[in-house]
N, C-alpha and C. Protein backbone atom coordinates (compact mmCIF):
# COMPACT_ATOMS: atom_id res chain seq x y z
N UNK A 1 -7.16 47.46 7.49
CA UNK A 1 -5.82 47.20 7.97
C UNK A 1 -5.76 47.35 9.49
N UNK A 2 -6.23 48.47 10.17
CA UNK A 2 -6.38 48.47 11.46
C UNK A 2 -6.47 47.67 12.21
N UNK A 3 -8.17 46.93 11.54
CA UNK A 3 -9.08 45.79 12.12
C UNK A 3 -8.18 44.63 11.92
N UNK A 4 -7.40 44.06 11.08
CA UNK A 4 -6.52 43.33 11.36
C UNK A 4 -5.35 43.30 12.10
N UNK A 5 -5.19 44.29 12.16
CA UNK A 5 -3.94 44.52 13.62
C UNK A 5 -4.17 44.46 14.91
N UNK A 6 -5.74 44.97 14.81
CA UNK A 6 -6.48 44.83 16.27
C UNK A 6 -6.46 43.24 16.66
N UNK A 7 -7.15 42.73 15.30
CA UNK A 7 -7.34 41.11 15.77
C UNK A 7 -6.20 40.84 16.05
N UNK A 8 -5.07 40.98 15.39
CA UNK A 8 -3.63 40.32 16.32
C UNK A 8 -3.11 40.76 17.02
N UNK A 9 -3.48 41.92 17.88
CA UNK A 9 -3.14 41.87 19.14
C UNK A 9 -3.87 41.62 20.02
N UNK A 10 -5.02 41.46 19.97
CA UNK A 10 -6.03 40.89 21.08
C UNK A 10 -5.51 39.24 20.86
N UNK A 11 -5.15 38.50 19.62
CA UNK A 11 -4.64 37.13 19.94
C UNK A 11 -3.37 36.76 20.36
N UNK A 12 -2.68 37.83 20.69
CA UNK A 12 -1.82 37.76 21.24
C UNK A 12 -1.93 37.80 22.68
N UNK A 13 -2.77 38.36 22.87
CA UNK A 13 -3.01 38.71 24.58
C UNK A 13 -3.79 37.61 25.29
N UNK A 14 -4.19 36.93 24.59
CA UNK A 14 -4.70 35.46 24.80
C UNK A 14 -3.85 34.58 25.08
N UNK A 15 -2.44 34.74 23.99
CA UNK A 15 -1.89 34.00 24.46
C UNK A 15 -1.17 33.54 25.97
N UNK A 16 -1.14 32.38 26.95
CA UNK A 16 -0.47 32.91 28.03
C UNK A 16 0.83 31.88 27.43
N UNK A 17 1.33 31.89 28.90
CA UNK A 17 2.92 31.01 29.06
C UNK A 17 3.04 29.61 28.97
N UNK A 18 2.17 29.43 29.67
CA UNK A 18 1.52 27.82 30.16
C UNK A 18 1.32 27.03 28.26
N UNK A 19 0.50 27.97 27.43
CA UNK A 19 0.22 26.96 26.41
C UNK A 19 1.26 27.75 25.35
N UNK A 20 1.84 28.44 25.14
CA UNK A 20 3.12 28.82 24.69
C UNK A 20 4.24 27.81 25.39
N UNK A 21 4.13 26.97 26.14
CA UNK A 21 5.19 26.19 26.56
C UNK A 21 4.82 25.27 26.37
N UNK A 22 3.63 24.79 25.75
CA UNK A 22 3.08 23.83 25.69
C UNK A 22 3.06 23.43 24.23
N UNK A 23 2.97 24.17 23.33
CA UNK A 23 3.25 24.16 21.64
C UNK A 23 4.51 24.51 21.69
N UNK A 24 5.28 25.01 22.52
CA UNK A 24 6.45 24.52 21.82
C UNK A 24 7.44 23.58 22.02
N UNK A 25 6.83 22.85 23.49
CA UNK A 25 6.95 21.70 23.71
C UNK A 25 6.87 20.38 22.72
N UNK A 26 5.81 20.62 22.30
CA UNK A 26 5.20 19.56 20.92
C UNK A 26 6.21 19.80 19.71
N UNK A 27 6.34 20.89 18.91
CA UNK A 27 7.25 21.67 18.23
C UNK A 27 8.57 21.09 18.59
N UNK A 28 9.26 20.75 19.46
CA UNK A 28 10.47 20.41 19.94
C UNK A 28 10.32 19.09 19.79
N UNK A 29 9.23 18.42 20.48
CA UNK A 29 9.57 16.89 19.74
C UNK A 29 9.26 15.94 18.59
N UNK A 30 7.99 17.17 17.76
CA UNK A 30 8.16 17.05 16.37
C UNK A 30 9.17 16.91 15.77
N UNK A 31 10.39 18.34 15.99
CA UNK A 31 11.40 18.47 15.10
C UNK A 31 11.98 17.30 15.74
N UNK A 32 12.52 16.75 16.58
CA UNK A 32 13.53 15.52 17.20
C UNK A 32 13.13 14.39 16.74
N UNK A 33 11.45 14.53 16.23
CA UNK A 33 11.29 13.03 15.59
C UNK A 33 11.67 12.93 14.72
N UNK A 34 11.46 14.00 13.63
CA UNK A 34 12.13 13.83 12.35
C UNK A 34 12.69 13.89 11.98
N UNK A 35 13.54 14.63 13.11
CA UNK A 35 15.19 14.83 12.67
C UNK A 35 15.77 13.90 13.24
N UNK A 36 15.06 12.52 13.56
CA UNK A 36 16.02 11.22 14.31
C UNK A 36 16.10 10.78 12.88
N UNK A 37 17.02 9.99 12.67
CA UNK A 37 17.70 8.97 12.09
C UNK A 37 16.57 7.76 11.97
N UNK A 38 16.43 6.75 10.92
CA UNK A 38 15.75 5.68 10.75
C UNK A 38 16.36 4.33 11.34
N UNK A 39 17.01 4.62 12.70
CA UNK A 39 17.51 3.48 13.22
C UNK A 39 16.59 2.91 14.31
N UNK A 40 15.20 3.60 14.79
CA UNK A 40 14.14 3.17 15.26
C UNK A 40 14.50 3.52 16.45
N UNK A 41 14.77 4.55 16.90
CA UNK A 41 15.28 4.63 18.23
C UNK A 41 13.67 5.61 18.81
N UNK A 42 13.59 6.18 17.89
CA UNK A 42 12.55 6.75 18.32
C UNK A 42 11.05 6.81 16.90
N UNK A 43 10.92 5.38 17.06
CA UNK A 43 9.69 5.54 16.01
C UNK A 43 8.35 4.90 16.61
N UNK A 44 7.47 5.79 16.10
CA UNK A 44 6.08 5.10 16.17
C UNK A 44 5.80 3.86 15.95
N UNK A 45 6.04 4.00 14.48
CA UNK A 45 5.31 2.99 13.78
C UNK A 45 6.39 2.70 12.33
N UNK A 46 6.66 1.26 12.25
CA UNK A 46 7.63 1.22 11.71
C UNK A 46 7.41 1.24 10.40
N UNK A 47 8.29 1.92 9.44
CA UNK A 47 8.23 2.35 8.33
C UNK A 47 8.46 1.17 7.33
N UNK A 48 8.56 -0.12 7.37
CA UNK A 48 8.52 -0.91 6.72
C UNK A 48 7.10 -1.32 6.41
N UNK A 49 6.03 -0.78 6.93
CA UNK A 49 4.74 -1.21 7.04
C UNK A 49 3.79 -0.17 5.98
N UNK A 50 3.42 -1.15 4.78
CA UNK A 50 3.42 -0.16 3.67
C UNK A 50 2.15 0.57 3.72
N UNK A 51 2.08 1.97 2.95
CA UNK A 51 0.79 2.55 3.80
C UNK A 51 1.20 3.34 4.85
N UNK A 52 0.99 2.82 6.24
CA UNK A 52 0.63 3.19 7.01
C UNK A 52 2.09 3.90 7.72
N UNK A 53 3.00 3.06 6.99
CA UNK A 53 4.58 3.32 7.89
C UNK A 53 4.95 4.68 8.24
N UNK A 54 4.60 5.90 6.70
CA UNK A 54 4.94 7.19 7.17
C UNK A 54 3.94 8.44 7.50
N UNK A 55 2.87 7.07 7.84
CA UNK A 55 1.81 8.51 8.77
C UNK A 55 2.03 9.22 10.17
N UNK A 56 3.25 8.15 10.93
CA UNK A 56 3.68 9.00 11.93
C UNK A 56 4.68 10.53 11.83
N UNK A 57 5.50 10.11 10.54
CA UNK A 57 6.16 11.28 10.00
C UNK A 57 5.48 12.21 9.51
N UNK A 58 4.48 11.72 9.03
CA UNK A 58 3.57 13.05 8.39
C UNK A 58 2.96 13.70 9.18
N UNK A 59 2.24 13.42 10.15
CA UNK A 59 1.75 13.76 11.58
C UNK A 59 2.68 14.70 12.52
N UNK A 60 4.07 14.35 12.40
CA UNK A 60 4.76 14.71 13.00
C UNK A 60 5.38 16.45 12.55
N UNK A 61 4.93 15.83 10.71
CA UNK A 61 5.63 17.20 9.80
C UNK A 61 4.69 18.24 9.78
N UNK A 62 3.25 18.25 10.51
CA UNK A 62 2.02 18.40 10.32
C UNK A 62 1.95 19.41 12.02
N UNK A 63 2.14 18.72 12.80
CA UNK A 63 2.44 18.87 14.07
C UNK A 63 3.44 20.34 13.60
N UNK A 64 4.73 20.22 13.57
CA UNK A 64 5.74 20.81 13.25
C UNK A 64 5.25 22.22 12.75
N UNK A 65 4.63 21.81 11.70
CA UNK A 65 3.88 23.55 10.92
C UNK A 65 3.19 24.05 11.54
N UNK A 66 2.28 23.56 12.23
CA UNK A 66 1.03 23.98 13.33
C UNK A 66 2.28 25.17 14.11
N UNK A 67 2.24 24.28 14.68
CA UNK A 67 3.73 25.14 15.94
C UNK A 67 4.52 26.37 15.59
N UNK A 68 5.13 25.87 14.74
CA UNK A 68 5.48 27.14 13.35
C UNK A 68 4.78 28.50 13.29
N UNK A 69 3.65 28.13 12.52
CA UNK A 69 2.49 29.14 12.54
C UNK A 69 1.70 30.05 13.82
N UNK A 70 1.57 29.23 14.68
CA UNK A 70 1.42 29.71 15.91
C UNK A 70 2.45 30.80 16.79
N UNK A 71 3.43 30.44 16.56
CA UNK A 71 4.40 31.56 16.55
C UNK A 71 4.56 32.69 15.45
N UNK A 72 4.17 32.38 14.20
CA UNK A 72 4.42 33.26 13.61
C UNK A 72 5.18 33.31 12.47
N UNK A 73 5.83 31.92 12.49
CA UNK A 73 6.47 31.69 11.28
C UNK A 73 5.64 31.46 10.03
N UNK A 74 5.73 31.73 8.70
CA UNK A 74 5.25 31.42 7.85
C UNK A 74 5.68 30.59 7.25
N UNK A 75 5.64 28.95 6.82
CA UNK A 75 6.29 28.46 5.91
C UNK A 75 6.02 28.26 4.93
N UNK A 76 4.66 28.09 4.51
CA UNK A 76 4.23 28.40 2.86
C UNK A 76 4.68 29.78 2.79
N UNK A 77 5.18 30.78 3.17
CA UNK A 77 6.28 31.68 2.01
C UNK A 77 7.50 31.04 1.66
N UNK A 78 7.68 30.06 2.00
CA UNK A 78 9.31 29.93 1.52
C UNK A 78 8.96 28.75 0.24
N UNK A 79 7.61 28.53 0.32
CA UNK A 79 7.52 27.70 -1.35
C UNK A 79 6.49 28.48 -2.26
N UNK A 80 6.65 30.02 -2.01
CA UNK A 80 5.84 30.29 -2.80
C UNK A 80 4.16 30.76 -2.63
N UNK A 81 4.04 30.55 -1.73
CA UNK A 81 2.62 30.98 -1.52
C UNK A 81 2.53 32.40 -1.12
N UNK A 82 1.56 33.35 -1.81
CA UNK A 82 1.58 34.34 -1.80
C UNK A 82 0.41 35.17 -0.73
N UNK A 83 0.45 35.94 0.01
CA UNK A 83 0.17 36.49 1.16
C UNK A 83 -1.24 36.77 0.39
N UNK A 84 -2.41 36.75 0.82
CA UNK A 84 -3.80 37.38 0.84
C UNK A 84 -3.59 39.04 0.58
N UNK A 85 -4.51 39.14 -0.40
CA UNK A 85 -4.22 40.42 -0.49
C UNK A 85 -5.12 41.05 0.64
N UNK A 86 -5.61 42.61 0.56
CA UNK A 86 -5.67 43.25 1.34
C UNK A 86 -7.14 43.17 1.23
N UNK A 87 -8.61 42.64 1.99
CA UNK A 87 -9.47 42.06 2.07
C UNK A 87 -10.76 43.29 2.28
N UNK A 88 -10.93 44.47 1.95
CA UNK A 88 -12.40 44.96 2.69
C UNK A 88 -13.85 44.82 2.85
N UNK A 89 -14.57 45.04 3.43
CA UNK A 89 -15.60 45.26 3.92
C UNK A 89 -16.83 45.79 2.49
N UNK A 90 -16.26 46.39 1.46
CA UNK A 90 -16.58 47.06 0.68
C UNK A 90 -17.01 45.75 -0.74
N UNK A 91 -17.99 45.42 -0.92
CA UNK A 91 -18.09 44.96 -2.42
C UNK A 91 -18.66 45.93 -3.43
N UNK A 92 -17.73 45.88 -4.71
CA UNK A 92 -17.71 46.61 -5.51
C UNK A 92 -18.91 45.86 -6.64
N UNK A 93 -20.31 46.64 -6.93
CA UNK A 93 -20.97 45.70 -7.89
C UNK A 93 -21.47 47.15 -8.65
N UNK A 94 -21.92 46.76 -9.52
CA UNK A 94 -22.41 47.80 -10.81
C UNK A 94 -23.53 47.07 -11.56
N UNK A 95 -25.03 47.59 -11.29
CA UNK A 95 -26.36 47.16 -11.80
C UNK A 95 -26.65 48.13 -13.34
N UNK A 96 -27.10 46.55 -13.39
CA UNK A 96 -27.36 47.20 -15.26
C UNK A 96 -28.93 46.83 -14.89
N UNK A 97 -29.59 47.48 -15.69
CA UNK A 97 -31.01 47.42 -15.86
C UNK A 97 -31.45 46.56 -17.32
């Protein structure tokens, strides 16, 4: 437990301002893409184009979680996904002869 607290604060201290403004830069116009309206004001690639039409949205929803996570948000908890349990160093085995 330690050793994992250590690792996140040493990745925290990595983090600077410059690329913290920079993911959440991206993050900001993820959410604005997808939260635009389908009147094409702001689309890639137009969604009438079968296949390929909602790989910019997905990219975008993809983008979005990255950003998320990087801060700290978790969003696979809110559908259910359950946290890693508690991981040690220690394997437990028992030899039979």
């Amino acid at each position: 437990m330690e050793k994992e607290q250590a690792v996140h604060e040493e990745v925290k201290e990595k983090r600077s301002v410059i690329t913290s403004l920079i993911v959440g830069g991206v993050g900001a116009f993820s959410a604005v893409y997808l939260l635009n309206p389908t009147a094409g004001f702001l689309e890639l690639i137009p969604d009438n184009l079968p296949v390929v039409g909602n790989l910019d949205e997905a990219a975008a929803a993809a983008l979005l979680i990255s950003c998320l996570a990087y801060f700290g948000v978790d969003i696979g908890g809110l559908f259910g996904r359950k946290k890693n349990e508690e991981k040690s160093d220690i394997i437990d085995v028992e030899a039979q002869e």
